[in-house]
Protein backbone atom coordinates (compact mmCIF):
# COMPACT_ATOMS: atom_id res chain seq x y z
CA UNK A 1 104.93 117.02 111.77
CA UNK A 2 105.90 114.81 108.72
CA UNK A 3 109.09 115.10 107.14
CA UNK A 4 108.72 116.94 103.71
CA UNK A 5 111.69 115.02 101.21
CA UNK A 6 112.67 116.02 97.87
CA UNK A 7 114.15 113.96 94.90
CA UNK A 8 115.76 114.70 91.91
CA UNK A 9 115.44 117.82 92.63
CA UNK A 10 116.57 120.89 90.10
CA UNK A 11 116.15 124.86 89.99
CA UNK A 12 112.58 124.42 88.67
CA UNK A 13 111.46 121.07 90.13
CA UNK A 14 111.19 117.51 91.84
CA UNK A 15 110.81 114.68 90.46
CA UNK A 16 109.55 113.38 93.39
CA UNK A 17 107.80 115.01 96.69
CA UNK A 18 107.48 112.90 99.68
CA UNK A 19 104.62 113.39 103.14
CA UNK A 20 104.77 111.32 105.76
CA UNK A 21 102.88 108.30 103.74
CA UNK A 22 102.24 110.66 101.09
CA UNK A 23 103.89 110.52 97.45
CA UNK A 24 103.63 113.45 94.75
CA UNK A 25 105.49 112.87 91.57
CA UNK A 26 106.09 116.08 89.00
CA UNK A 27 103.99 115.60 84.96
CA UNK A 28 105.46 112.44 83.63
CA UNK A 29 106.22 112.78 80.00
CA UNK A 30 107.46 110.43 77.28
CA UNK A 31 110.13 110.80 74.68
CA UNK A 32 108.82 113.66 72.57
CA UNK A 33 109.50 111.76 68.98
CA UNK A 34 107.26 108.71 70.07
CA UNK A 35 103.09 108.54 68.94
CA UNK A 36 101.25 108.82 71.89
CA UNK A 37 100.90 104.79 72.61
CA UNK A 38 105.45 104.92 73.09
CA UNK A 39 105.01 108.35 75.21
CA UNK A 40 102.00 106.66 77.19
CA UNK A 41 104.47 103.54 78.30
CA UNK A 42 107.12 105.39 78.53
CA UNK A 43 105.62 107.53 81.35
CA UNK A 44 104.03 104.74 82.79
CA UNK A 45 106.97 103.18 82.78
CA UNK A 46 109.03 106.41 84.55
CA UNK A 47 106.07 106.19 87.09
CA UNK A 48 106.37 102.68 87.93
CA UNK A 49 110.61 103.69 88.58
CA UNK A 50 109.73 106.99 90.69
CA UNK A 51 106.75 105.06 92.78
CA UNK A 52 109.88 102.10 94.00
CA UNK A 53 112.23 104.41 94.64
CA UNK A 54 110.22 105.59 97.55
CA UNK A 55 108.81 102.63 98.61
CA UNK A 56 105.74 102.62 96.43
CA UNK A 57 103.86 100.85 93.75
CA UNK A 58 101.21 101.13 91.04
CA UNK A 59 98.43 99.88 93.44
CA UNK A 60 98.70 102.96 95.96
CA UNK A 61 98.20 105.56 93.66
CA UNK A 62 95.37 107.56 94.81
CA UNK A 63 94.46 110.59 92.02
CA UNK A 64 96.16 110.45 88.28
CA UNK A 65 95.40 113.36 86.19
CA UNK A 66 95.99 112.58 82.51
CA UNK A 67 96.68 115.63 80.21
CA UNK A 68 96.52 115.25 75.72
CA UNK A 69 97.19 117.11 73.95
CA UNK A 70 95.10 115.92 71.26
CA UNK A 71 92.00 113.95 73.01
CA UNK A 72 91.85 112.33 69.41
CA UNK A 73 94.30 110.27 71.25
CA UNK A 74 92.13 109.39 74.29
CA UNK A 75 91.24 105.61 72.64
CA UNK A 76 95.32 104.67 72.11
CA UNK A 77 96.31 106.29 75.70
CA UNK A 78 93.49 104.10 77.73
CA UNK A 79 94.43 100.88 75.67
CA UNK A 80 97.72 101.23 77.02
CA UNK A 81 96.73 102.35 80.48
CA UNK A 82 93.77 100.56 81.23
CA UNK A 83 96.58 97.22 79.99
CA UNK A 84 98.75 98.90 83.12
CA UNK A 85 96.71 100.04 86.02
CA UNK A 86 96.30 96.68 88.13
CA UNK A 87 92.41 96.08 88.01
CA UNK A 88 90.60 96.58 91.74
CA UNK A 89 93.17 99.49 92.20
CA UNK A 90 91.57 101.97 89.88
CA UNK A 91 92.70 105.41 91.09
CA UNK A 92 90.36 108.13 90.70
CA UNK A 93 91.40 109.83 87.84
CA UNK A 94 90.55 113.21 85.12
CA UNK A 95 91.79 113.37 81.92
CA UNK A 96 91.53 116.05 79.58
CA UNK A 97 92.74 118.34 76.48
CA UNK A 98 95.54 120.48 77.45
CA UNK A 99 98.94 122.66 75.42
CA UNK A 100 101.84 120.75 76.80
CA UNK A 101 104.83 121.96 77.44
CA UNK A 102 106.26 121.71 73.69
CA UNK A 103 104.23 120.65 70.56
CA UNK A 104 106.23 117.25 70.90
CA UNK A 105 104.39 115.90 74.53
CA UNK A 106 101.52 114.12 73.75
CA UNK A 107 100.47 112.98 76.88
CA UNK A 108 101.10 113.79 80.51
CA UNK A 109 100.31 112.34 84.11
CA UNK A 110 100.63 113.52 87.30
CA UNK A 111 100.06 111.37 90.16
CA UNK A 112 99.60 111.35 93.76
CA UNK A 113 99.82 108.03 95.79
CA UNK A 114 100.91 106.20 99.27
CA UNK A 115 103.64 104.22 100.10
């Protein structure tokens, strides 16, 4: 059986949960003062960091699920995702209108991939 490995790991949470090949990172969020475009890089950005660490990159994510709080916001988020995700490696992917965690969050992603 595959080796189950924990990163930044607290009381509540990791940051990142590892399979065998399989990668789970926790809701990526950005810095709650930013609009949603400076959140939306910002946990794309945190993504991109957590996928090396383990040996992983943008192209082997499998599933993102995209949370807004406001799906007013759904144009500015996808300019600066679609602008990120490496065309021909599309994950799937859901997005949808959710209450964050404080007011502040704008957006959120969760991802699964492969290293």
């Amino acid at each position: 059986m595959a080796e189950i490995t924990r990163h930044h790991t607290n009381a509540r949470m990791s940051q990142i949960v590892t399979h065998g090949d399989m990668i789970y990172l926790a809701g990526q969020v950005g810095s709650p003062e930013a609009d949603v475009t400076q959140q939306t890089k910002d946990c794309l950005a945190q993504i991109d960091t957590l996928l090396a660490e383990v040996g992983s990159d943008k192209t082997k994510i499998l599933q993102c699920t995209i949370w807004l709080a406001d799906m007013a916001d759904f144009a500015a988020m996808n300019a600066i995702w679609d602008a990120w995700v490496p065309q021909g490696h599309t994950p799937a992917r859901a997005c949808g209108e959710a209450k964050l965690a404080t007011p502040d969050y704008k957006v959120e992603f969760l991802i699964t991939a492969v290293k």
